[in-house]
PDB file of N, CA and C in Angstrom:
ATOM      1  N   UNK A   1       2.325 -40.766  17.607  1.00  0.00           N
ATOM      2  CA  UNK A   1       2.053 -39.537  18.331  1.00  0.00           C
ATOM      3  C   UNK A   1       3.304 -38.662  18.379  1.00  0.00           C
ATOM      4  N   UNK A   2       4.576 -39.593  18.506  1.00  0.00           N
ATOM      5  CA  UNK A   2       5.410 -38.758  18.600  1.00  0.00           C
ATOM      6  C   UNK A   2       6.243 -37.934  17.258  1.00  0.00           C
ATOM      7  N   UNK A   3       5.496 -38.595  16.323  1.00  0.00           N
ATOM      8  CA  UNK A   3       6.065 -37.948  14.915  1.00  0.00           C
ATOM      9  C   UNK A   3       5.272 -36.851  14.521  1.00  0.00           C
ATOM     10  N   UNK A   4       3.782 -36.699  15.013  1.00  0.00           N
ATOM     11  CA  UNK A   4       2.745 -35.645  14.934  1.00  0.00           C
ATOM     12  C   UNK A   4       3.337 -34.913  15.438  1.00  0.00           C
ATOM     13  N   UNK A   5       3.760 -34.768  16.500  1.00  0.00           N
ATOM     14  CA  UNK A   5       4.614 -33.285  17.713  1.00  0.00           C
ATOM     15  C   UNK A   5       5.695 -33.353  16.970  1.00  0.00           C
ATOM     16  N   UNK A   6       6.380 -34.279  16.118  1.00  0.00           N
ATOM     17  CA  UNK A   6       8.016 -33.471  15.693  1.00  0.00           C
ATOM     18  C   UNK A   6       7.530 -32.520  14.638  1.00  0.00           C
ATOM     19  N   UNK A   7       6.820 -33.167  13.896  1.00  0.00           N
ATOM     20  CA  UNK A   7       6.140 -32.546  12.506  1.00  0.00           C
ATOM     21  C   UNK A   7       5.886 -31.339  12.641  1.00  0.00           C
ATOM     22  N   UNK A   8       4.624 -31.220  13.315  1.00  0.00           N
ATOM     23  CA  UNK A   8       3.904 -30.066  13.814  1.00  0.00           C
ATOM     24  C   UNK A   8       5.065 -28.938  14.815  1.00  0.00           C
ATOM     25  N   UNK A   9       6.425 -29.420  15.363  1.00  0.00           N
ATOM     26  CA  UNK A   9       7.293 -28.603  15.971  1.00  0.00           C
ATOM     27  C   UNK A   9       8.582 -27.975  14.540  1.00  0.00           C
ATOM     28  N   UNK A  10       8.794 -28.710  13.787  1.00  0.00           N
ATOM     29  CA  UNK A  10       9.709 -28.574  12.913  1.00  0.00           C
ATOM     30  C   UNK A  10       8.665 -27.432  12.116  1.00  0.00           C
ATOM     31  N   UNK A  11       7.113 -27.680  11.615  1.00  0.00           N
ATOM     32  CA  UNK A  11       6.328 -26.671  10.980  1.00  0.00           C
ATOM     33  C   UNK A  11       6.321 -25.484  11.182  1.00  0.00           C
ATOM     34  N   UNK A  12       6.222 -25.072  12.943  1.00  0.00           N
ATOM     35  CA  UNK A  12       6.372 -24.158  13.387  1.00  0.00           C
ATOM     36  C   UNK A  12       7.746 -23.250  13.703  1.00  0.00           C
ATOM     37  N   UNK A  13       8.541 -24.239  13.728  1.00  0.00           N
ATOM     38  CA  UNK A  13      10.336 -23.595  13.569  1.00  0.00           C
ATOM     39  C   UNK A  13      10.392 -22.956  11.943  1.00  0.00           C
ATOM     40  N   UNK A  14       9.852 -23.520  11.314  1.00  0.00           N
ATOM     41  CA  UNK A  14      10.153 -23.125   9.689  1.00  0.00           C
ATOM     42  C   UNK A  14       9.281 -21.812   9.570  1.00  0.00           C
ATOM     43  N   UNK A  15       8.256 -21.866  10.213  1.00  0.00           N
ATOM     44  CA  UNK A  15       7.546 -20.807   9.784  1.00  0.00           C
ATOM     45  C   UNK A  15       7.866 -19.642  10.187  1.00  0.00           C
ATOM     46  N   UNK A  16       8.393 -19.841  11.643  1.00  0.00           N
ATOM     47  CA  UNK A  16       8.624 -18.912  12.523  1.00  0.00           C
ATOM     48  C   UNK A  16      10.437 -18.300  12.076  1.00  0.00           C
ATOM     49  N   UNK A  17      10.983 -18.836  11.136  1.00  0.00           N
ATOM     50  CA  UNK A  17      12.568 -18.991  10.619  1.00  0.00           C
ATOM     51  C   UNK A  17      12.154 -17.986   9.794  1.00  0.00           C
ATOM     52  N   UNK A  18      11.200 -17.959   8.815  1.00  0.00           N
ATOM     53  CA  UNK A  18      10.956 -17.393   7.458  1.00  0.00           C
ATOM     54  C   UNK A  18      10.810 -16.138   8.149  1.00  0.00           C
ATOM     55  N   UNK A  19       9.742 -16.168   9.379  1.00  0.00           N
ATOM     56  CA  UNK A  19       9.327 -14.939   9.482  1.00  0.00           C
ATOM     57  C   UNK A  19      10.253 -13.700   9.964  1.00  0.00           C
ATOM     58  N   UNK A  20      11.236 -14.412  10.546  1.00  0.00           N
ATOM     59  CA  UNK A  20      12.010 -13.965  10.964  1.00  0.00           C
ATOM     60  C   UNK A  20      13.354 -13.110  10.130  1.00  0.00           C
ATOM     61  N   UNK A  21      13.245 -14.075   9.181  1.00  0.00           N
ATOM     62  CA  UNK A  21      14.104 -13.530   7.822  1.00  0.00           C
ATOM     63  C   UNK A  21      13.475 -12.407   6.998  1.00  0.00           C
ATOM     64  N   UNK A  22      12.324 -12.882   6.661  1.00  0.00           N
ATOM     65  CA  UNK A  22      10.881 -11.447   5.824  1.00  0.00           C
ATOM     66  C   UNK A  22      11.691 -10.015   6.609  1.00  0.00           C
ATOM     67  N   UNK A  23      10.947 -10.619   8.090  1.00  0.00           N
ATOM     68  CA  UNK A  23      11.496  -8.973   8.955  1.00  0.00           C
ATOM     69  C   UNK A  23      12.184  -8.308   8.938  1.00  0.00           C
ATOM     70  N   UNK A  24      13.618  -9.093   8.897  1.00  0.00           N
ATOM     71  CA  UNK A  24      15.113  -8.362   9.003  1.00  0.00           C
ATOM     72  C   UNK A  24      15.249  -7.983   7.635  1.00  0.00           C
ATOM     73  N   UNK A  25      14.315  -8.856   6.299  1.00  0.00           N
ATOM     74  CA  UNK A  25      14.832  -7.881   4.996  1.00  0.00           C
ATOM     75  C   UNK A  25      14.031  -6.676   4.658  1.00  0.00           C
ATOM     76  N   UNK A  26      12.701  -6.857   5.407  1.00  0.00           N
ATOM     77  CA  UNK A  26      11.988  -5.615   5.046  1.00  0.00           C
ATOM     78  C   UNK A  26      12.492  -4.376   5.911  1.00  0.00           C
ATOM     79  N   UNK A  27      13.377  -4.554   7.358  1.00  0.00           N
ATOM     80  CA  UNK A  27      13.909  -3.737   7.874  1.00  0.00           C
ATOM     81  C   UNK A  27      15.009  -2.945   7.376  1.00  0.00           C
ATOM     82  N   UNK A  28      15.916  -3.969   6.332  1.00  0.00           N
ATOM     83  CA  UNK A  28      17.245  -3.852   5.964  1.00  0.00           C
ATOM     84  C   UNK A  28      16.932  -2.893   4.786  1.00  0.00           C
ATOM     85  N   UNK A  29      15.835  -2.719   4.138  1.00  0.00           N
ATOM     86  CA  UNK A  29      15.813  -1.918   3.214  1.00  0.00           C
ATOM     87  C   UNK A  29      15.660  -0.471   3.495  1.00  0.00           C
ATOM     88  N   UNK A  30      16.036   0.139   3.209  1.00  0.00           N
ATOM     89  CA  UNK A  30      15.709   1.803   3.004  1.00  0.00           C
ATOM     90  C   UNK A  30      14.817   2.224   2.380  1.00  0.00           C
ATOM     91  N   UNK A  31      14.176   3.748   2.905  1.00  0.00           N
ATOM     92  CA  UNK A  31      13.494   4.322   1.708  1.00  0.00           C
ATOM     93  C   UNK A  31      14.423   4.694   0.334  1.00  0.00           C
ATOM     94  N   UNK A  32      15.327   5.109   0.655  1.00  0.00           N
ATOM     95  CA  UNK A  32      16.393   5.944  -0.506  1.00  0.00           C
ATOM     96  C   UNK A  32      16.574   4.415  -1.619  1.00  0.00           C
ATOM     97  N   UNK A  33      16.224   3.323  -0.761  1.00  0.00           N
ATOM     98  CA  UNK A  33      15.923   2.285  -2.158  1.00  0.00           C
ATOM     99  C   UNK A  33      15.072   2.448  -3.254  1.00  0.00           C
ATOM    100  N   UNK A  34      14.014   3.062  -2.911  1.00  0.00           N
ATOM    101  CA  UNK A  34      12.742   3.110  -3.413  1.00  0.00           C
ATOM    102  C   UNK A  34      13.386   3.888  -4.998  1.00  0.00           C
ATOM    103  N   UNK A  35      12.563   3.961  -5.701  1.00  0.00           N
ATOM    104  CA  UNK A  35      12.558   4.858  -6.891  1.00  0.00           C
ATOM    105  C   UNK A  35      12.262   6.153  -6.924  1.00  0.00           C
ATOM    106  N   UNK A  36      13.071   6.762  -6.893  1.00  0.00           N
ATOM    107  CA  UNK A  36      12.432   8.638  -6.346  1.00  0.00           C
ATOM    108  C   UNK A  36      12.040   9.008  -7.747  1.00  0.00           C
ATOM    109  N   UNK A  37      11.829   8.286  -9.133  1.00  0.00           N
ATOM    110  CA  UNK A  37      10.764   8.404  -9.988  1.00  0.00           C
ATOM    111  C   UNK A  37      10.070   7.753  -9.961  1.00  0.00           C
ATOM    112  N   UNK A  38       9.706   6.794  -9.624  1.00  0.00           N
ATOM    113  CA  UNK A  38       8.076   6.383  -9.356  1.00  0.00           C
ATOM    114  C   UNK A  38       7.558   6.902  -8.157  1.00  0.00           C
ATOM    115  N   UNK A  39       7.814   7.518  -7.061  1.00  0.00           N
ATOM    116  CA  UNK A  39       7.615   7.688  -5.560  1.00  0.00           C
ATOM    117  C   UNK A  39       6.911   9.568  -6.377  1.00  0.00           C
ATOM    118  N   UNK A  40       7.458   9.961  -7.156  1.00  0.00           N
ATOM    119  CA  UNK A  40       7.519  11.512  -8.188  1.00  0.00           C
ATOM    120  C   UNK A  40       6.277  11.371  -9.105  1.00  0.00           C
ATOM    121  N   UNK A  41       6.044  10.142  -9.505  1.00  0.00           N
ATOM    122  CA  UNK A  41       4.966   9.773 -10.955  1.00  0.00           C
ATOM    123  C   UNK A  41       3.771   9.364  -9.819  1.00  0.00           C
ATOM    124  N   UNK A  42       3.997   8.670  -8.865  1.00  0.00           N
ATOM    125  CA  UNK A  42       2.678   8.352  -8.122  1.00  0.00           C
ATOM    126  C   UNK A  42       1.958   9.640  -7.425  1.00  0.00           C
ATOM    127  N   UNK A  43       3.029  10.530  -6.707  1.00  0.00           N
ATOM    128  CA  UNK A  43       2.363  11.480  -5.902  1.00  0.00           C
ATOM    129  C   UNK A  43       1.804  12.663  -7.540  1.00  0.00           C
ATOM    130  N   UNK A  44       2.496  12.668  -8.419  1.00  0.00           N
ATOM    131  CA  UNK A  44       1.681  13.751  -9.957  1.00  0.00           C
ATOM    132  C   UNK A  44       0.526  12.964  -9.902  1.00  0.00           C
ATOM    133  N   UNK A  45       0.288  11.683  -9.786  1.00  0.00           N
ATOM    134  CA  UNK A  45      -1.110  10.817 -10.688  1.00  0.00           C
ATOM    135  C   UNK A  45      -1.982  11.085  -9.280  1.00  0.00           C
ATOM    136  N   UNK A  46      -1.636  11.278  -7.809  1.00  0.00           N
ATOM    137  CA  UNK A  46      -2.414  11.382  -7.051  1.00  0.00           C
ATOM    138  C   UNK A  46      -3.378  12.633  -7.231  1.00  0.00           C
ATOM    139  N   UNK A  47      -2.320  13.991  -7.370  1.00  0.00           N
ATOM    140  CA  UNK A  47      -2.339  14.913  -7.552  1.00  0.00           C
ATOM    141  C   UNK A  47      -3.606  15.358  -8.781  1.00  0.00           C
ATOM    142  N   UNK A  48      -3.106  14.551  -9.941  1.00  0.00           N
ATOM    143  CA  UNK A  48      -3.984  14.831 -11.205  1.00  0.00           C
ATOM    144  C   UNK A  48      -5.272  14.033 -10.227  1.00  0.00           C
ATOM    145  N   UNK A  49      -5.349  12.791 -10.210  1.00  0.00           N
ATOM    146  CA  UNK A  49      -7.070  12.284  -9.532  1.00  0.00           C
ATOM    147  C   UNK A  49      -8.038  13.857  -8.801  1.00  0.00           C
ATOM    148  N   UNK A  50      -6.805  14.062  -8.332  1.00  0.00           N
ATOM    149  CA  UNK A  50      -8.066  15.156  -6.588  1.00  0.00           C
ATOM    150  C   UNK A  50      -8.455  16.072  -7.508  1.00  0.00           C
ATOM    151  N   UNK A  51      -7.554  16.771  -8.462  1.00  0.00           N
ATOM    152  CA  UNK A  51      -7.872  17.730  -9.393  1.00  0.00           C
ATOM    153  C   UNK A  51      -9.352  17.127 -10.113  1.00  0.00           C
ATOM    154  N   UNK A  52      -9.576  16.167 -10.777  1.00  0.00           N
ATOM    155  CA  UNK A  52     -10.193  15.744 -11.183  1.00  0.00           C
ATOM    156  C   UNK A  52     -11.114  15.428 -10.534  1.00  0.00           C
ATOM    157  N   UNK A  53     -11.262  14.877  -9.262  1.00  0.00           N
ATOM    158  CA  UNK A  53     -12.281  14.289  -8.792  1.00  0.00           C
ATOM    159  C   UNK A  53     -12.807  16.125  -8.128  1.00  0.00           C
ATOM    160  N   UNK A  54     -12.126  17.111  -7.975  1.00  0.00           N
ATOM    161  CA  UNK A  54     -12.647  18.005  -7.211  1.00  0.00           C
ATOM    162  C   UNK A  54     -13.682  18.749  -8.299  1.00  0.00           C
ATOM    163  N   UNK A  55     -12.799  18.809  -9.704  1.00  0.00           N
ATOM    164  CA  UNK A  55     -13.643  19.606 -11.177  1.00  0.00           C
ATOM    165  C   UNK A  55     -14.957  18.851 -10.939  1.00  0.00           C
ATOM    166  N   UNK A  56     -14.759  17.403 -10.625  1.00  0.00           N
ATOM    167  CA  UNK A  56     -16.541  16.739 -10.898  1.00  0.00           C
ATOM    168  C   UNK A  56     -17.057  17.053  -9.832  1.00  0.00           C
ATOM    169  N   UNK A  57     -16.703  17.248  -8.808  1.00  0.00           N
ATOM    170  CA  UNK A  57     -17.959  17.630  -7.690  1.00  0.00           C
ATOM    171  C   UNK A  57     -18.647  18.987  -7.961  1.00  0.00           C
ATOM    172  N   UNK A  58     -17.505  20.017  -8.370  1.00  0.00           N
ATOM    173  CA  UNK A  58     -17.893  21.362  -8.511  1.00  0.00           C
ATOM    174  C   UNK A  58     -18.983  21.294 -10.183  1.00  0.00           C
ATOM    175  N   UNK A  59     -18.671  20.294 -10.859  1.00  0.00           N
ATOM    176  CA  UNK A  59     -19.663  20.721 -11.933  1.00  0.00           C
ATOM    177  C   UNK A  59     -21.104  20.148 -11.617  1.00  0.00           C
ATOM    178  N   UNK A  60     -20.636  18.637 -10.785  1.00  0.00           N
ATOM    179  CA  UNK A  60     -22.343  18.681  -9.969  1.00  0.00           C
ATOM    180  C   UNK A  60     -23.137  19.552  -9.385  1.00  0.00           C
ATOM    181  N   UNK A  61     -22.327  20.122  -8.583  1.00  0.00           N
ATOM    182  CA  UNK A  61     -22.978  21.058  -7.774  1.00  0.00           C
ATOM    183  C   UNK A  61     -23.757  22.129  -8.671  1.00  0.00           C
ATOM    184  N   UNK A  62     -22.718  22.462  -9.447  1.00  0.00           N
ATOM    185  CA  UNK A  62     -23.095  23.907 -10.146  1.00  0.00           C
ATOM    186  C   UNK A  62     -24.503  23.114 -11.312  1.00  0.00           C
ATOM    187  N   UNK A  63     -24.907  21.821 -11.545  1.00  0.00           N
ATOM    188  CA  UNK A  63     -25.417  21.437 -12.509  1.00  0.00           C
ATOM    189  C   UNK A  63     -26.994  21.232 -11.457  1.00  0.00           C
ATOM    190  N   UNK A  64     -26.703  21.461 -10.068  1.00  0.00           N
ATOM    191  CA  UNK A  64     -27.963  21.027  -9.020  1.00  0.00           C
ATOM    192  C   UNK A  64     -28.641  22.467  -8.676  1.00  0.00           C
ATOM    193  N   UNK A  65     -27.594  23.360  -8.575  1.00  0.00           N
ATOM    194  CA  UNK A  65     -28.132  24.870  -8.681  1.00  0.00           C
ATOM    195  C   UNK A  65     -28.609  25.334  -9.271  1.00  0.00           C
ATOM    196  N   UNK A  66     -29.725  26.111  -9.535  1.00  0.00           N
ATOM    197  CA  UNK A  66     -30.298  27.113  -9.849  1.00  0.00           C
ATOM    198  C   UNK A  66     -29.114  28.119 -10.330  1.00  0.00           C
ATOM    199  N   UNK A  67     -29.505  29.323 -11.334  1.00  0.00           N
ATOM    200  CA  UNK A  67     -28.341  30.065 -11.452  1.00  0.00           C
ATOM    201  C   UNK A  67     -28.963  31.131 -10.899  1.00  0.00           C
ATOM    202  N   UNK A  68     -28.770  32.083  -9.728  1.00  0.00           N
ATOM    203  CA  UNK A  68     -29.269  33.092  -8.816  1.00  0.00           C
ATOM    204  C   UNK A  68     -29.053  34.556  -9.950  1.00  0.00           C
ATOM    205  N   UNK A  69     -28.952  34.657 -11.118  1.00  0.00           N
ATOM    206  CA  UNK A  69     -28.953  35.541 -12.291  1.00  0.00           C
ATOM    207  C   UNK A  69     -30.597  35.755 -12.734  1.00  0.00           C
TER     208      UNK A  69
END
């Protein structure tokens, strides 16, 4: 019984160690780490989608209409 509670206490120190480490490195990083060309290529490819996804709504629409001519 008493090796179940060390086990199960040492499991939870380790886990709770890691998590603790994750935190402080995901804190320790900066944005200015990031790639200000990929952060540049993602927001163009966002950019190109809406363009695109906006041309297809407008040619539905215009393909559901009647032409008032």
């Amino acid at each position: 019984m008493t090796t179940l509670v060390l086990s199960l206490l040492v499991a939870v120190l380790l886990v709770l160690a890691v998590a603790i480490l994750v935190g402080r490195r995901d804190r320790s990083r900066s944005v200015s780490s990031e790639d200000p060309t990929a952060l540049r290529a993602a927001r163009a490819e966002q950019a190109r989608t809406d363009v695109q996804r906006h041309l297809g709504q407008s040619e539905a629409y215009r393909s559901r209409t009647p032409n008032s001519t």
